[in-house]
N, C-alpha and C. Protein backbone atom coordinates (compact mmCIF):
# COMPACT_ATOMS: atom_id res chain seq x y z
N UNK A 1 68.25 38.61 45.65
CA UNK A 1 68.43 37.29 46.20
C UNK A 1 67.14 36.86 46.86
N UNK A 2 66.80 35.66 46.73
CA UNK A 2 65.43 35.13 46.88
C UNK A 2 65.78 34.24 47.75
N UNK A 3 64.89 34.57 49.23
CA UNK A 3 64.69 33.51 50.27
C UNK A 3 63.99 32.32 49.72
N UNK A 4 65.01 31.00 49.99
CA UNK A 4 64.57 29.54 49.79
C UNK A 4 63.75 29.04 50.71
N UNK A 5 62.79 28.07 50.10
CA UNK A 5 61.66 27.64 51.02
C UNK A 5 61.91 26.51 51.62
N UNK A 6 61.97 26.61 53.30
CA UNK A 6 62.23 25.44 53.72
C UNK A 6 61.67 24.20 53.45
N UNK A 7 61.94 23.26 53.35
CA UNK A 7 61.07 21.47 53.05
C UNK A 7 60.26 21.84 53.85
N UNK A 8 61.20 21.93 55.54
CA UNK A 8 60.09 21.07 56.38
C UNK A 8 59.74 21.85 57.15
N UNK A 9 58.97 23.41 56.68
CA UNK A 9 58.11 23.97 57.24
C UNK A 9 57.44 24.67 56.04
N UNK A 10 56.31 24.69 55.25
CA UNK A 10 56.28 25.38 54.08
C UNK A 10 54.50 24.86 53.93
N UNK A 11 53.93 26.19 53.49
CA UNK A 11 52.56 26.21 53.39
C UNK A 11 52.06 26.49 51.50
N UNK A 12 51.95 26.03 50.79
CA UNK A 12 51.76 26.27 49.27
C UNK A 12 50.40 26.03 49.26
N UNK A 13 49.94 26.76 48.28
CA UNK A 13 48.60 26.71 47.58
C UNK A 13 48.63 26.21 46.23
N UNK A 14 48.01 25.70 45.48
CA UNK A 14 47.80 25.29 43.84
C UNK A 14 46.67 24.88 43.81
N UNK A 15 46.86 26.19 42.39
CA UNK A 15 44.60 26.21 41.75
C UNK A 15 45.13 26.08 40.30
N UNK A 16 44.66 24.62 39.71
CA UNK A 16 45.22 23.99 38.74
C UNK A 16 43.09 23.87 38.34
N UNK A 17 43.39 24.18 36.45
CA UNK A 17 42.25 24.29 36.25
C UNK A 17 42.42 23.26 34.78
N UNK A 18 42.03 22.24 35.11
CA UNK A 18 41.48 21.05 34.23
C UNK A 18 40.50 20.93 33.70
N UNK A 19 40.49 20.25 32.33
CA UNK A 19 39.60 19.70 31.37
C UNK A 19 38.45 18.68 31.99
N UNK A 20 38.89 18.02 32.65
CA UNK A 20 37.85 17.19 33.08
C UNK A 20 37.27 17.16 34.67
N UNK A 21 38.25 17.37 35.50
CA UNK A 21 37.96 17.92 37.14
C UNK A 21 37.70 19.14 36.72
N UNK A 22 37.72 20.13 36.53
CA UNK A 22 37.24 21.68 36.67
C UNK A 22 38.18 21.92 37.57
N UNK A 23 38.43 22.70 38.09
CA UNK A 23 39.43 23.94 38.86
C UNK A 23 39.81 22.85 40.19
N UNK A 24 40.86 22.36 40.27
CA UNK A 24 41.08 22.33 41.50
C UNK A 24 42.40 22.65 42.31
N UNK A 25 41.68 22.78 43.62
CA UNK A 25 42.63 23.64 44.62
C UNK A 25 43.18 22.60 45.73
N UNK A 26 44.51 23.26 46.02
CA UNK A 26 44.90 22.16 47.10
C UNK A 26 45.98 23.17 48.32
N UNK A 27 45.43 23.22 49.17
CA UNK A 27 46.69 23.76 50.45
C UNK A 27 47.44 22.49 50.80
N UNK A 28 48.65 22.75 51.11
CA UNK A 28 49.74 21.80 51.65
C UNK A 28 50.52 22.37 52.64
N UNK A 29 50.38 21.48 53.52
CA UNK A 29 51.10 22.21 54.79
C UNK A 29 51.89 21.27 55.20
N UNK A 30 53.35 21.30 55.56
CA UNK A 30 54.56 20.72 55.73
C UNK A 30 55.29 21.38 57.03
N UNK A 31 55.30 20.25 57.82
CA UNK A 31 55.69 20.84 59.16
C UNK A 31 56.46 19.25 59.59
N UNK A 32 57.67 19.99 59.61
CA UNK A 32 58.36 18.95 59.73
C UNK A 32 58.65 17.97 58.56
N UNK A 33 58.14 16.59 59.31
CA UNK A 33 57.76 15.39 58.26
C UNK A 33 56.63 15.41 58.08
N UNK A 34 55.44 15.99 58.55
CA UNK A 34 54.38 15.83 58.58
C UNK A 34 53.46 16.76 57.81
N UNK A 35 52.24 15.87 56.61
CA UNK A 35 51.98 16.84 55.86
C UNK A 35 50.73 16.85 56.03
N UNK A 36 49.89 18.13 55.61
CA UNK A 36 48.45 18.04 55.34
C UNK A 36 47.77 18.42 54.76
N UNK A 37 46.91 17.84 53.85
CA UNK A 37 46.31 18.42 52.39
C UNK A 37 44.74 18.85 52.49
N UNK A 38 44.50 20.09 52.18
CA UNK A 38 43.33 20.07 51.83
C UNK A 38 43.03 20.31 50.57
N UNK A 39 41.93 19.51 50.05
CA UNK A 39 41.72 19.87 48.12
C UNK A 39 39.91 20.37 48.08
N UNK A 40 40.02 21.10 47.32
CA UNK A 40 38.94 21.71 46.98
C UNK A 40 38.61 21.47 45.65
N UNK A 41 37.58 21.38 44.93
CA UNK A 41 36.86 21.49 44.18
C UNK A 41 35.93 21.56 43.89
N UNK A 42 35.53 22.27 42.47
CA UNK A 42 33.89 22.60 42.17
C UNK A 42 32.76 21.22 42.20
N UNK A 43 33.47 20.36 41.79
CA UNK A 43 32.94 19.10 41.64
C UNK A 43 32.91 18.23 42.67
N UNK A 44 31.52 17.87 43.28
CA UNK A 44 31.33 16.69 44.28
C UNK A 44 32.06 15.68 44.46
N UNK A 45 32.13 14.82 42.91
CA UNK A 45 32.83 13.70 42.43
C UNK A 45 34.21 13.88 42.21
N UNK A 46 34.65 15.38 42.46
CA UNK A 46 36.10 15.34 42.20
C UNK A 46 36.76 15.01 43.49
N UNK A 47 36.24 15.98 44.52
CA UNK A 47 36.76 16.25 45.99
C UNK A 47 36.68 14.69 46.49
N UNK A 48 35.47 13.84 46.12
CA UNK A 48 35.22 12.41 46.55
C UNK A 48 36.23 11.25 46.02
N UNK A 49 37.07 11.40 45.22
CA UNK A 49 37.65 10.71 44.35
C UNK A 49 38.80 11.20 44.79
N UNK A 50 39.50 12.40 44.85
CA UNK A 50 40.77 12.62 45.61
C UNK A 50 40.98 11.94 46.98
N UNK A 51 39.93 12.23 47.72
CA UNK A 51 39.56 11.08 48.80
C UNK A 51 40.21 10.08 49.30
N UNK A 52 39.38 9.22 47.74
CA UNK A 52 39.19 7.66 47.73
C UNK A 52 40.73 7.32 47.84
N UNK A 53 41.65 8.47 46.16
CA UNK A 53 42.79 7.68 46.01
C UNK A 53 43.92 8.39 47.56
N UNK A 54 43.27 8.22 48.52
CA UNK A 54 44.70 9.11 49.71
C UNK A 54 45.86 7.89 49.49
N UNK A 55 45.23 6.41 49.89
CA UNK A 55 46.44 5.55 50.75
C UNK A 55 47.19 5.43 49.00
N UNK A 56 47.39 6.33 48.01
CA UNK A 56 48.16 6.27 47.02
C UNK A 56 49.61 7.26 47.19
N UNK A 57 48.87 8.44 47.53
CA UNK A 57 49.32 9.72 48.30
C UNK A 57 50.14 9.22 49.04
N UNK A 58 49.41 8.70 50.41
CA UNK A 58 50.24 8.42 51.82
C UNK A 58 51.54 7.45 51.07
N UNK A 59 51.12 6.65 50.49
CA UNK A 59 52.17 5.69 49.88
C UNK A 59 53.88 6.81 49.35
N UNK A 60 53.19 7.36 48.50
CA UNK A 60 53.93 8.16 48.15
C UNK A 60 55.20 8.48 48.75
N UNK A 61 54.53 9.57 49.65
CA UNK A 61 54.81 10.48 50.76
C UNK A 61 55.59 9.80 51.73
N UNK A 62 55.33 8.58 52.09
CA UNK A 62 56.19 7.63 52.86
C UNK A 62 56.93 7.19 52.12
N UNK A 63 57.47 6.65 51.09
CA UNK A 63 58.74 6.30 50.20
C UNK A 63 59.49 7.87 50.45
N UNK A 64 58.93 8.77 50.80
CA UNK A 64 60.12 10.34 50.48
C UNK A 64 60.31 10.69 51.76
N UNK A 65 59.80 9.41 52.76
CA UNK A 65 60.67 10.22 54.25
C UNK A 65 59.01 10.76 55.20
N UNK A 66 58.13 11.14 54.60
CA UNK A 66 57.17 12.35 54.88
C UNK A 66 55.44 11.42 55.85
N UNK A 67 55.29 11.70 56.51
CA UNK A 67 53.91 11.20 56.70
C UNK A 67 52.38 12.32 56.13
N UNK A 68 51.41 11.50 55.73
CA UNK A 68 50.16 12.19 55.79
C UNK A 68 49.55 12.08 56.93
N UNK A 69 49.64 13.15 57.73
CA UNK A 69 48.51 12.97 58.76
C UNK A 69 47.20 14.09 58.90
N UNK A 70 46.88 14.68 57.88
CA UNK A 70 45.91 14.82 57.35
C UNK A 70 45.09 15.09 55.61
N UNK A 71 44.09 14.81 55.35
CA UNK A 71 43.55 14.47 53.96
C UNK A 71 42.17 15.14 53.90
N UNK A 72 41.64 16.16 53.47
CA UNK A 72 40.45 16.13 53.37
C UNK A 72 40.38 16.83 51.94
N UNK A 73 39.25 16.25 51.68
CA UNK A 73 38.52 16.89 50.44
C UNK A 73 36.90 17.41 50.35
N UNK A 74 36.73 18.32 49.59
CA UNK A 74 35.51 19.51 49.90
C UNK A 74 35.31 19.58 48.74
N UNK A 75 34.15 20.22 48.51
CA UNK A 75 33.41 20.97 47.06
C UNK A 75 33.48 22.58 47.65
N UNK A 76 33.44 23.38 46.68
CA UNK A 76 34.13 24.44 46.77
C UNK A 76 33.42 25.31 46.08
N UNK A 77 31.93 26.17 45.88
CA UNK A 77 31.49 26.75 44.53
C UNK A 77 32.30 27.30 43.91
N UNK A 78 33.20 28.48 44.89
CA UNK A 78 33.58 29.86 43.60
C UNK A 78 34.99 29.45 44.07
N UNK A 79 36.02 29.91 43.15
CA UNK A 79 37.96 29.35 43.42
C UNK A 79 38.17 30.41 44.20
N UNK A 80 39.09 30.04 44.89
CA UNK A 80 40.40 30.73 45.59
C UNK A 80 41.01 32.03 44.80
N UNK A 81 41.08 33.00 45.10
CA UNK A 81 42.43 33.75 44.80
C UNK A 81 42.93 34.03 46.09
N UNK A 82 43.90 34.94 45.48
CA UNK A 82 45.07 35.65 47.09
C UNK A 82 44.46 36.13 47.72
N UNK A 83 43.30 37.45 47.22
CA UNK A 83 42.86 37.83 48.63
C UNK A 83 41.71 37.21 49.32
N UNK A 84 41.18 35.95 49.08
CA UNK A 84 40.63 35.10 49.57
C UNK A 84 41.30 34.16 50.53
N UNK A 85 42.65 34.13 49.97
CA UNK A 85 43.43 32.82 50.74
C UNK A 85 44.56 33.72 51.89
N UNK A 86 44.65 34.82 51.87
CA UNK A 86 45.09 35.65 52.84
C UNK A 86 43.85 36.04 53.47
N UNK A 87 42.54 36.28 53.82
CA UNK A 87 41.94 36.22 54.43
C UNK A 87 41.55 34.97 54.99
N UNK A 88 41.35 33.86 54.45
CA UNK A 88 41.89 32.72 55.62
C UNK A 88 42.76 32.38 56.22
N UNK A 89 43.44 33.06 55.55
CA UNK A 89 45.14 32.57 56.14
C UNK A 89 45.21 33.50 57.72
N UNK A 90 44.34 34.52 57.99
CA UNK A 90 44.10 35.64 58.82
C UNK A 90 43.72 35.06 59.75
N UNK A 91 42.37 34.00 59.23
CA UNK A 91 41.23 33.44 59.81
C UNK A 91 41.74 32.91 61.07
N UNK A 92 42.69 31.23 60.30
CA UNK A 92 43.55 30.45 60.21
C UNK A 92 44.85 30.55 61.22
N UNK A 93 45.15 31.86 61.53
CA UNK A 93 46.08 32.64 62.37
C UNK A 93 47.22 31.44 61.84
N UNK A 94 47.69 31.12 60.77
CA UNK A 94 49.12 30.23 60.45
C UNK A 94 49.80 31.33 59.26
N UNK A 95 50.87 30.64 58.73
CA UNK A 95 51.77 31.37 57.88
C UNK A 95 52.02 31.09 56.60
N UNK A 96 51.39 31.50 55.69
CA UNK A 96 52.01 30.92 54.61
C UNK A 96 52.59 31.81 54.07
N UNK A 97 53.60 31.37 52.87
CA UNK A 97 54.49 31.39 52.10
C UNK A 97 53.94 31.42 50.66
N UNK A 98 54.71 32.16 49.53
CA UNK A 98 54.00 31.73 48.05
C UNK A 98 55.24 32.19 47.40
N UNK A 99 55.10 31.70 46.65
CA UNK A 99 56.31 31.68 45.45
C UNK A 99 55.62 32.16 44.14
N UNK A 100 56.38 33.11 43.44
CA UNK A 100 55.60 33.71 42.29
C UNK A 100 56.24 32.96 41.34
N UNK A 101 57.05 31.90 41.15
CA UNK A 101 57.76 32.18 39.84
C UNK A 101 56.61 30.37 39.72
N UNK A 102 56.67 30.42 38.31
CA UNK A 102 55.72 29.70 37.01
C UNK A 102 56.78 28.50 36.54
């Protein structure tokens, strides 16, 4: 039996690797109603362009109940794995959560 992930406290990672952005990464942190994204990527113009489109996001996110109250985007040389993102997560002193299933 598999513990369910609460909505409104829940920390996810996704390293989604595209044809035209190159690899990108995103933490999401959900506390409460309140969410906060950070996105990473290899690409200058990618991290800058996730950016641009937030008040699409925030839009979003507010039709489902949820606020953005934070957004940032970064360039990133080398990706994320687990024991990279559990050593920040160390850093970070917060909690995340991961779900294995695909």
């Amino acid at each position: 039996r598999q513990k369910k992930i609460d909505p409104q406290n829940a920390t996810l990672f996704l390293s989604l690797g595209t044809g035209y952005m190159g690899r990108v990464e995103a933490f999401v942190k959900v506390v409460g109603k309140n969410i906060e994204c950070e996105f990473r990527s290899e690409a200058v113009d990618t991290a800058a362009a996730l950016e641009q489109n937030a008040e699409s996001l925030h839009e979003a996110l507010s039709e489902e109940g949820f606020r953005l109250t934070k957004l940032t985007g970064i360039q990133k040389e080398e990706s994320a794995n687990l024991l990279s993102v559990r050593a920040e997560r160390d850093v970070r002193k917060s909690r995340y959560s991961f779900d294995r299933k695909v």
